[in-house]
PDB file of N, CA and C in Angstrom:
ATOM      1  N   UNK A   1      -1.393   6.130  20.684  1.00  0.00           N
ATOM      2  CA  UNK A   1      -1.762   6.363  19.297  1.00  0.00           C
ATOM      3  C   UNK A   1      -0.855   5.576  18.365  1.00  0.00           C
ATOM      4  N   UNK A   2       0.541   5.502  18.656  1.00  0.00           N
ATOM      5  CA  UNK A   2       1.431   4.808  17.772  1.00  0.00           C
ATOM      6  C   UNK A   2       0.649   3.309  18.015  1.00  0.00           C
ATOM      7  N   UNK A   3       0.509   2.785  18.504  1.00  0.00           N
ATOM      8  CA  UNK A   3       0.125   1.480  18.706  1.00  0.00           C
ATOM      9  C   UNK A   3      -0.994   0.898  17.947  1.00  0.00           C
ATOM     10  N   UNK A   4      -1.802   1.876  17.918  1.00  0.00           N
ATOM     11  CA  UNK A   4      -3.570   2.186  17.352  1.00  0.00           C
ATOM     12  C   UNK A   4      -3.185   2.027  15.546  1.00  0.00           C
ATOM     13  N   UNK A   5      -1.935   3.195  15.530  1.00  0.00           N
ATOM     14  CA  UNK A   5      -1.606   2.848  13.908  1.00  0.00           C
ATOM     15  C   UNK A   5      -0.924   1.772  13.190  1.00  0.00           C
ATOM     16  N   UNK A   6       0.118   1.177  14.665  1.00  0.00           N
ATOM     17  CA  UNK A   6       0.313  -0.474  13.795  1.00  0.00           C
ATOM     18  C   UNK A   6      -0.413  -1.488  13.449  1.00  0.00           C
ATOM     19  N   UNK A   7      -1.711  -1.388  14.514  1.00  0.00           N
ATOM     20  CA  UNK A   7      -2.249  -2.096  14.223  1.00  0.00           C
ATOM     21  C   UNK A   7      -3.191  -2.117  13.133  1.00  0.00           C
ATOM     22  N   UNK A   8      -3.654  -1.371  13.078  1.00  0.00           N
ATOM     23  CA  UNK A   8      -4.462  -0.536  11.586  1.00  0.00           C
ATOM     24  C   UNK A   8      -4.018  -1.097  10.309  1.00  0.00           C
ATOM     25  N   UNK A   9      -2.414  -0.624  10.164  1.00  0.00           N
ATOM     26  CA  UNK A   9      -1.847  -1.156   9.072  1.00  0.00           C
ATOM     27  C   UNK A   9      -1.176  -2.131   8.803  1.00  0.00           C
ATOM     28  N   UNK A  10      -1.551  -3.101   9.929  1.00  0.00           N
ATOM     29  CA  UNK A  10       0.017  -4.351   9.931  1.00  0.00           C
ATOM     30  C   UNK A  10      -0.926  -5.035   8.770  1.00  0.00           C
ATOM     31  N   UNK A  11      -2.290  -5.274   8.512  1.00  0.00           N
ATOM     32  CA  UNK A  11      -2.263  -6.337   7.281  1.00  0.00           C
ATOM     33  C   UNK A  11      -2.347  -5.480   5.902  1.00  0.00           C
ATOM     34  N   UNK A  12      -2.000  -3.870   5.855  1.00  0.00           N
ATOM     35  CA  UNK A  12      -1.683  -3.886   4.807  1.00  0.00           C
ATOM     36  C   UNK A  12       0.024  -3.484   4.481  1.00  0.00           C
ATOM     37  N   UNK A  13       0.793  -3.420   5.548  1.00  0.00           N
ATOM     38  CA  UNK A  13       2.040  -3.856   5.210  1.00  0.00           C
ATOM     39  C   UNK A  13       2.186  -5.384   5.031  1.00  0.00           C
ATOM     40  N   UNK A  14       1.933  -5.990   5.769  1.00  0.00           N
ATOM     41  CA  UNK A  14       2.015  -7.517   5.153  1.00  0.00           C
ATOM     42  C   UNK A  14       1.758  -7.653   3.587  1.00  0.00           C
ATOM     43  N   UNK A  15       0.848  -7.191   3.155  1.00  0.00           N
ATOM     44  CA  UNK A  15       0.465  -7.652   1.859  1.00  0.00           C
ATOM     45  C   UNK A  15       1.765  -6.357   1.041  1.00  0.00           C
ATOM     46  N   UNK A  16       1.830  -5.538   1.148  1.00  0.00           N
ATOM     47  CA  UNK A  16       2.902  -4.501   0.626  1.00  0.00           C
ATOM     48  C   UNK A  16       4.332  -5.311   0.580  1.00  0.00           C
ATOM     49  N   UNK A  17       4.924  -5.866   1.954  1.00  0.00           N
ATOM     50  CA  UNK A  17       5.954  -6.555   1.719  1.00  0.00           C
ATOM     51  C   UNK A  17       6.367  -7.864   1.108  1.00  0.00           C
ATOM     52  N   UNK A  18       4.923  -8.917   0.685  1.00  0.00           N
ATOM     53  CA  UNK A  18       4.567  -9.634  -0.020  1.00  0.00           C
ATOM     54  C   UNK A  18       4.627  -9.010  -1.314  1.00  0.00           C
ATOM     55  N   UNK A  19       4.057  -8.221  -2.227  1.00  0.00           N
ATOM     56  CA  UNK A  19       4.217  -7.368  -2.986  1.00  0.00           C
ATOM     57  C   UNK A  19       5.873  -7.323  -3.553  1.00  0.00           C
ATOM     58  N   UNK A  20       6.571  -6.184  -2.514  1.00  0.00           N
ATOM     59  CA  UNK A  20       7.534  -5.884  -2.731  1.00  0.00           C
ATOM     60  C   UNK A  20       8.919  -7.283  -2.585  1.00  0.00           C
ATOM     61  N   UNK A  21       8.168  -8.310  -1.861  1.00  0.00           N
ATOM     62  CA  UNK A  21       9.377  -9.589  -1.940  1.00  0.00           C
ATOM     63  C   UNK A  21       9.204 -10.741  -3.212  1.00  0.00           C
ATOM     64  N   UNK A  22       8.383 -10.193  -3.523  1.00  0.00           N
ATOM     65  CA  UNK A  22       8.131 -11.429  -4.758  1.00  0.00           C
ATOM     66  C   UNK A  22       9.074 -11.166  -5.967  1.00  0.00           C
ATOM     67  N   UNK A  23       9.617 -11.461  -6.593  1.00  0.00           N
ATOM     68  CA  UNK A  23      10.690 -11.402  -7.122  1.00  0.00           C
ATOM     69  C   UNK A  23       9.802 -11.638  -8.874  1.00  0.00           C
ATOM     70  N   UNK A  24       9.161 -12.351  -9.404  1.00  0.00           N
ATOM     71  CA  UNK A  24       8.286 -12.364  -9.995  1.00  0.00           C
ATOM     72  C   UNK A  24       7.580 -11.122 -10.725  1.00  0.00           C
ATOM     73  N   UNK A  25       7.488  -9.868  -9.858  1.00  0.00           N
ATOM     74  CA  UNK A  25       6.813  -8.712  -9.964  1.00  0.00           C
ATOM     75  C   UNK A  25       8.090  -8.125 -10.455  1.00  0.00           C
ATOM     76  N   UNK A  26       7.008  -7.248 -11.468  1.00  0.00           N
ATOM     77  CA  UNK A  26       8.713  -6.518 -12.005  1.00  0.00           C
ATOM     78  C   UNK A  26       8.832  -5.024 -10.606  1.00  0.00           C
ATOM     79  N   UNK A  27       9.707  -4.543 -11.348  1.00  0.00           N
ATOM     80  CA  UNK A  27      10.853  -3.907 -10.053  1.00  0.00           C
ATOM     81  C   UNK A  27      10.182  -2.242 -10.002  1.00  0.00           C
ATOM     82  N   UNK A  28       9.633  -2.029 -11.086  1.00  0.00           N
ATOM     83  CA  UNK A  28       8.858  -0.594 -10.720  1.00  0.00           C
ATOM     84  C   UNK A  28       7.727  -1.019  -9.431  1.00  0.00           C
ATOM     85  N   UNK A  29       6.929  -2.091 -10.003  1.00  0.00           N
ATOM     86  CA  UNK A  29       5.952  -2.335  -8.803  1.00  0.00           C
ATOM     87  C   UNK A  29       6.412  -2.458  -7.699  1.00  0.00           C
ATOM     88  N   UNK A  30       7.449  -3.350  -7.660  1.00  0.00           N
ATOM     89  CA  UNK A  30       7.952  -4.145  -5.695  1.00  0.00           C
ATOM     90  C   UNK A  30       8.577  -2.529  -5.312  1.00  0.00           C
ATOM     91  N   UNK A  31       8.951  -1.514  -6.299  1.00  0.00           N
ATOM     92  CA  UNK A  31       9.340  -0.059  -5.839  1.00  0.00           C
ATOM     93  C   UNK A  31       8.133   0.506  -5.103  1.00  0.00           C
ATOM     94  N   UNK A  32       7.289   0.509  -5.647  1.00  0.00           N
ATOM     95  CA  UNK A  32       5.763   1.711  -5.537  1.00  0.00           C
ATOM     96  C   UNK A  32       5.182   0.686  -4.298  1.00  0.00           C
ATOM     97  N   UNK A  33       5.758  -0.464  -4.572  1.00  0.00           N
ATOM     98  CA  UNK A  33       4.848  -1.328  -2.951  1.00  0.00           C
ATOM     99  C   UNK A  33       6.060  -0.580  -1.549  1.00  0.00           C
ATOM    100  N   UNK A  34       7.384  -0.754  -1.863  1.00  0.00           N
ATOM    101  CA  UNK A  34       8.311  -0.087  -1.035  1.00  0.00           C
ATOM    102  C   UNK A  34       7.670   1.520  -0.319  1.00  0.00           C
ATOM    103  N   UNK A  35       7.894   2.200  -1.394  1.00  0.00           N
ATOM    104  CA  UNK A  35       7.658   3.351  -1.203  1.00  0.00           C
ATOM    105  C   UNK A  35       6.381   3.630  -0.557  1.00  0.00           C
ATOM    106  N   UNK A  36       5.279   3.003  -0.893  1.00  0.00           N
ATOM    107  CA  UNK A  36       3.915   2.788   0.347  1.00  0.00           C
ATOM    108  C   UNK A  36       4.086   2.529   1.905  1.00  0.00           C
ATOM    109  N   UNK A  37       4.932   1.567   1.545  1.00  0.00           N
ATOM    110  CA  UNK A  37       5.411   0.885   2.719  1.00  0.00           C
ATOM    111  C   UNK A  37       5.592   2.273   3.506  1.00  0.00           C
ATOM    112  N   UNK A  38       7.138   2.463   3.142  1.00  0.00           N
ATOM    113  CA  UNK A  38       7.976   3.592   3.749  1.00  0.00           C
ATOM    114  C   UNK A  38       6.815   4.854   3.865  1.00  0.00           C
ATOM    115  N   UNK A  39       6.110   5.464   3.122  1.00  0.00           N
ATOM    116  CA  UNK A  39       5.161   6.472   3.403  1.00  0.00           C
ATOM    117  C   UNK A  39       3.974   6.152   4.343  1.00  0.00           C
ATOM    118  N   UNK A  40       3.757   4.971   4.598  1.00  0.00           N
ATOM    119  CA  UNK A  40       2.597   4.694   5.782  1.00  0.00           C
ATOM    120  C   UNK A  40       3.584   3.872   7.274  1.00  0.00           C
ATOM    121  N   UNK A  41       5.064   4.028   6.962  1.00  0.00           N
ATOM    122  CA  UNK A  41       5.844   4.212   8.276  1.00  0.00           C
ATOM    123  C   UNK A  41       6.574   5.600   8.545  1.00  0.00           C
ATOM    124  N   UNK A  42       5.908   6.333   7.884  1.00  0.00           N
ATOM    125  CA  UNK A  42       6.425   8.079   8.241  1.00  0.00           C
ATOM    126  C   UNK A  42       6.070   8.829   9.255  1.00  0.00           C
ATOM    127  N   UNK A  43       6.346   9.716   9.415  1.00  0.00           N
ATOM    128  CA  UNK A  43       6.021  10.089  10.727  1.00  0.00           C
ATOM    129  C   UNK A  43       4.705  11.671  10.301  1.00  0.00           C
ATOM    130  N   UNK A  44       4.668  11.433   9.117  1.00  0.00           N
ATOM    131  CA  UNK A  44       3.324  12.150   8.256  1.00  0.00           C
ATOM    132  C   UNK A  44       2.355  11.903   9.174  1.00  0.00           C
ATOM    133  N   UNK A  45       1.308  13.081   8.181  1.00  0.00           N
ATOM    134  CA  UNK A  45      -0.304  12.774   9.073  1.00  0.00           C
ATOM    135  C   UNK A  45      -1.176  11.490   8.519  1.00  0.00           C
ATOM    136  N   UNK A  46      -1.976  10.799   9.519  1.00  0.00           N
ATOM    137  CA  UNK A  46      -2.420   9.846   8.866  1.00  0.00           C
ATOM    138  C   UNK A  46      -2.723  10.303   7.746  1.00  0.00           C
ATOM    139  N   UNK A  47      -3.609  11.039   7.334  1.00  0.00           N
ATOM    140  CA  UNK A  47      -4.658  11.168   6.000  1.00  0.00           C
ATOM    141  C   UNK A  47      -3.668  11.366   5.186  1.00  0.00           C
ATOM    142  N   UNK A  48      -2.495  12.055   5.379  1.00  0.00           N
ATOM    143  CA  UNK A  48      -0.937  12.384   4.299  1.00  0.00           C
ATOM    144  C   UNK A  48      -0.752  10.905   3.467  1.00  0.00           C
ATOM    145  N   UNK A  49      -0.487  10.583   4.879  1.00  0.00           N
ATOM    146  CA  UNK A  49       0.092   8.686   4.856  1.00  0.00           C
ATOM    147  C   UNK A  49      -0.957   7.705   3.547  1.00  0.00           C
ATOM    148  N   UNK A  50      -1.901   7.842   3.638  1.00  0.00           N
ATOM    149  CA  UNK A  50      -3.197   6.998   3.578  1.00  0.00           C
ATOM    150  C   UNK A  50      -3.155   7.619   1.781  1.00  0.00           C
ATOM    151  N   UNK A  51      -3.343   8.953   1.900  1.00  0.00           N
ATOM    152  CA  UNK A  51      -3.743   9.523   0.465  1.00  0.00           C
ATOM    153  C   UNK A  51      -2.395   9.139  -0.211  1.00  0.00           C
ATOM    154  N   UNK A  52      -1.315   9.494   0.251  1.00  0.00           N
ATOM    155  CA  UNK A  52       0.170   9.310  -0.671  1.00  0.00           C
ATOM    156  C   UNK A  52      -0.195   7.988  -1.098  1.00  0.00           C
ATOM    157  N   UNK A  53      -0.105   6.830  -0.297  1.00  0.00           N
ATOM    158  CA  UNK A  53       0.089   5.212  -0.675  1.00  0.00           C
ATOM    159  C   UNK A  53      -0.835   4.988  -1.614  1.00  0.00           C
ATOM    160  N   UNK A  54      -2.172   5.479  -1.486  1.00  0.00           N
ATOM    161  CA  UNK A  54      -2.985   5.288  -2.578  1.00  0.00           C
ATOM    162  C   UNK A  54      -3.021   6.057  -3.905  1.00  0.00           C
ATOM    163  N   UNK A  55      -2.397   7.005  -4.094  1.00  0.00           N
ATOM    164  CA  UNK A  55      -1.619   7.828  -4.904  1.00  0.00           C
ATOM    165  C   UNK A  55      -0.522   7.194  -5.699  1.00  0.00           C
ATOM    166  N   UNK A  56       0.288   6.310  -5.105  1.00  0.00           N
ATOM    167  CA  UNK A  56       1.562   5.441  -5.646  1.00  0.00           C
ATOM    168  C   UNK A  56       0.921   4.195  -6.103  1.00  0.00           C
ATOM    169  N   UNK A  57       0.263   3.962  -5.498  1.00  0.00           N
ATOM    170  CA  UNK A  57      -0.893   2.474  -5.882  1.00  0.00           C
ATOM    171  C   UNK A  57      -1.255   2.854  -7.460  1.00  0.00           C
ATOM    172  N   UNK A  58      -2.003   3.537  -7.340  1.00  0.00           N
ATOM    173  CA  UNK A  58      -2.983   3.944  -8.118  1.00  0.00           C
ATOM    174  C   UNK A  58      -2.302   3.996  -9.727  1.00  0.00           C
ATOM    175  N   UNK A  59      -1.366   4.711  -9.097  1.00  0.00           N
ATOM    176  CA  UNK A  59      -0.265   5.192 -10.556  1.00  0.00           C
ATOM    177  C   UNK A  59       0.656   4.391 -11.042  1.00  0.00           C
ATOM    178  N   UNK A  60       0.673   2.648 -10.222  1.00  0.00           N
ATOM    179  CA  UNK A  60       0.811   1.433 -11.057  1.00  0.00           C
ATOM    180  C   UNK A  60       0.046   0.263 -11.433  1.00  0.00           C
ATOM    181  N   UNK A  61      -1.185   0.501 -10.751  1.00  0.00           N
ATOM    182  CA  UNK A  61      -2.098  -0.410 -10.824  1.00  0.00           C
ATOM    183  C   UNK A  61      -2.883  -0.885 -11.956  1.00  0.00           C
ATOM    184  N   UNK A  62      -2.546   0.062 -13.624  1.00  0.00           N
ATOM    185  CA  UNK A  62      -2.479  -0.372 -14.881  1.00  0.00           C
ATOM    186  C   UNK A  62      -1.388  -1.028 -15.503  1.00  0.00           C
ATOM    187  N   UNK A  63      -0.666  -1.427 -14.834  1.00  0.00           N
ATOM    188  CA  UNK A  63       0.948  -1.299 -15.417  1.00  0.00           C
ATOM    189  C   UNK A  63       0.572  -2.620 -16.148  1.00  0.00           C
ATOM    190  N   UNK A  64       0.217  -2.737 -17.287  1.00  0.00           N
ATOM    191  CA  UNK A  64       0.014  -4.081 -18.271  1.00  0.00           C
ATOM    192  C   UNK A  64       1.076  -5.390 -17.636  1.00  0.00           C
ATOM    193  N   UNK A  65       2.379  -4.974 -17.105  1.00  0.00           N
ATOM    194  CA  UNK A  65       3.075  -6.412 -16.975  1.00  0.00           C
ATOM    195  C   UNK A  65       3.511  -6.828 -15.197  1.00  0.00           C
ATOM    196  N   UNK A  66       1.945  -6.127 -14.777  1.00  0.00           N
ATOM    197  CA  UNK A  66       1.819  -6.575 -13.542  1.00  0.00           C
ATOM    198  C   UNK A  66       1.045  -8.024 -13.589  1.00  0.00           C
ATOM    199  N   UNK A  67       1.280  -8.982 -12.955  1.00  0.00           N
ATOM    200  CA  UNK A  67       0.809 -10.237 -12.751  1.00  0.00           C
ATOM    201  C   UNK A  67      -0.599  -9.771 -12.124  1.00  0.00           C
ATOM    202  N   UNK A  68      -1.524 -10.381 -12.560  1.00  0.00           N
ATOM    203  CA  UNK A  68      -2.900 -10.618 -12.019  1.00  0.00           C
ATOM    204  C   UNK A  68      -3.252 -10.694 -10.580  1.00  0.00           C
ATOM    205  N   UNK A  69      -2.141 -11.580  -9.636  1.00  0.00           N
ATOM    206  CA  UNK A  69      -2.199 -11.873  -8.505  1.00  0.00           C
ATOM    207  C   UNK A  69      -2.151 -11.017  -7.897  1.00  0.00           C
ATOM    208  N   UNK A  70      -0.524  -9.956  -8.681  1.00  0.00           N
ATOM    209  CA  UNK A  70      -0.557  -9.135  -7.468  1.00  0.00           C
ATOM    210  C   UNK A  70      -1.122  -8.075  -8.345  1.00  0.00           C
ATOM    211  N   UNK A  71      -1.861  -7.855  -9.115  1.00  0.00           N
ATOM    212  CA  UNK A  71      -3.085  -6.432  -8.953  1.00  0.00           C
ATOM    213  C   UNK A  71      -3.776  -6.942  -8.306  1.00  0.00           C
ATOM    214  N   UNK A  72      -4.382  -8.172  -8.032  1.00  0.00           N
ATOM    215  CA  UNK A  72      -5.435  -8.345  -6.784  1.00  0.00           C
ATOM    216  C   UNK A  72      -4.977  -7.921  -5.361  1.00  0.00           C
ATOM    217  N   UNK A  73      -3.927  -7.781  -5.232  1.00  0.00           N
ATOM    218  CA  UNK A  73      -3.638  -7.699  -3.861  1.00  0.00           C
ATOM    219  C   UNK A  73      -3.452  -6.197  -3.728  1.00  0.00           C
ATOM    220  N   UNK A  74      -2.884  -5.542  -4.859  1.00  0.00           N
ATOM    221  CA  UNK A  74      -2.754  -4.014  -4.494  1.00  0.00           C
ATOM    222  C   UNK A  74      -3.949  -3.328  -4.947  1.00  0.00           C
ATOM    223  N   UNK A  75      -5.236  -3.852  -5.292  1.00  0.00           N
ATOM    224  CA  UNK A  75      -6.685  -3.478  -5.097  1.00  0.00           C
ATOM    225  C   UNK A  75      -6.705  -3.661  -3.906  1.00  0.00           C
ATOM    226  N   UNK A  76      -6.942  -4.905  -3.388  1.00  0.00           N
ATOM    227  CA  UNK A  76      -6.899  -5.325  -1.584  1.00  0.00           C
ATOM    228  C   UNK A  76      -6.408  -4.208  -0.759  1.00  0.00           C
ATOM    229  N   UNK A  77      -4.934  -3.995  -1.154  1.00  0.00           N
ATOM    230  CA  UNK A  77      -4.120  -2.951  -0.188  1.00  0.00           C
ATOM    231  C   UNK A  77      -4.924  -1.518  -0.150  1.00  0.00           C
ATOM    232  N   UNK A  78      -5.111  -0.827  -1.546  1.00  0.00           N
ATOM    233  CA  UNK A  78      -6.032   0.738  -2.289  1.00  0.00           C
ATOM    234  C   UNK A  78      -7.201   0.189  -1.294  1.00  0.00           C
ATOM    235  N   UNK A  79      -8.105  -0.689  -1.348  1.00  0.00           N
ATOM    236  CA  UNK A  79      -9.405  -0.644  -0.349  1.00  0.00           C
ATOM    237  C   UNK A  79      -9.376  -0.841   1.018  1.00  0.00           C
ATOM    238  N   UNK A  80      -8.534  -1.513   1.651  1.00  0.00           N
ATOM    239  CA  UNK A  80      -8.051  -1.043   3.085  1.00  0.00           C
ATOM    240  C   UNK A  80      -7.877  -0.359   3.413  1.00  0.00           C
ATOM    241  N   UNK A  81      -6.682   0.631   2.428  1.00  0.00           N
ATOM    242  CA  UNK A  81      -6.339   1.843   2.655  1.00  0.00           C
ATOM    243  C   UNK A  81      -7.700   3.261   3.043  1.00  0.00           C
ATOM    244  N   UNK A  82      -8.696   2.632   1.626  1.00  0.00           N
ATOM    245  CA  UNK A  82      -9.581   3.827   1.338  1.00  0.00           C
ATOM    246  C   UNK A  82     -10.694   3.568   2.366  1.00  0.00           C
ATOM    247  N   UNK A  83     -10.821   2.103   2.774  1.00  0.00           N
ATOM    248  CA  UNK A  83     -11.905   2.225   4.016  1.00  0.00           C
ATOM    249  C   UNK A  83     -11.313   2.799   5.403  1.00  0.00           C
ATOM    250  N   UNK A  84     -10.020   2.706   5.941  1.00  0.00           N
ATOM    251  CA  UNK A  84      -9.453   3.543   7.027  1.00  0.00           C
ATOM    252  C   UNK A  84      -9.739   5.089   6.642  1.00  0.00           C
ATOM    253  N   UNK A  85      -9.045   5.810   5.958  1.00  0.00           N
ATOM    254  CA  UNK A  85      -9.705   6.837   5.120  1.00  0.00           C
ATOM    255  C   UNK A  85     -10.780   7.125   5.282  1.00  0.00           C
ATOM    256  N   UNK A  86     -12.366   6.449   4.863  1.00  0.00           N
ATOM    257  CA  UNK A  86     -13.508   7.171   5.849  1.00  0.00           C
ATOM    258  C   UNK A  86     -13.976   6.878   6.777  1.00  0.00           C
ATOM    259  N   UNK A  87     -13.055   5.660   7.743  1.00  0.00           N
ATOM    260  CA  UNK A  87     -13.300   5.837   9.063  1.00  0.00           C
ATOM    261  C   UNK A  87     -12.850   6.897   9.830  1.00  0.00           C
ATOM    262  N   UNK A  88     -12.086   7.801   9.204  1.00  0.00           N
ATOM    263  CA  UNK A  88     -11.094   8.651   9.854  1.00  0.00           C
ATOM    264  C   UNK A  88     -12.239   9.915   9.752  1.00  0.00           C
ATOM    265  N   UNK A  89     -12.684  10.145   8.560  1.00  0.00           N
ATOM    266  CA  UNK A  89     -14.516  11.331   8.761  1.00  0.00           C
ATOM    267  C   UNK A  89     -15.140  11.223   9.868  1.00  0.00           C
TER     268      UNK A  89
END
């Protein structure tokens, strides 16, 4: 099962640690990309995991002095997230 879940999420940690390494992005965001990170490497229940990150997403994904690029990518990340989510129904 651990194996089943890296693989699941390795391209949306990729894009999370992209996120969180860009230096460019201000520092609340590369936080809330961290903190995703760290909550979908917890040892939580998936659906915990899945709902939290999109929960932290969500609650910067207006942030007016987010760069364009990366709200595209943390839409990208929120819909990965939310299609695992009802594969899991």
């Amino acid at each position: 099962m651990k194996a089943m879940f890296m693989v699941e999420f390795d391209p949306v940690l990729k894009l999370l640690e992209e996120v969180f390494n860009d230096r460019t992005v201000p520092k609340n965001i590369r936080s809330a990309a961290e903190n995703s990170k760290n909550v979908l490497n917890s040892n939580d229940s998936l659906e915990l995991k899945i709902s939290t990150a999109i929960h932290t997403l969500d609650d910067i994904i207006n942030d007016p002095n987010m760069p364009m690029y990366a709200r595209t990518k943390i839409w990208n990340i929120v819909s990965m997230l939310e299609q695992t989510r009802r594969e899991l129904d």
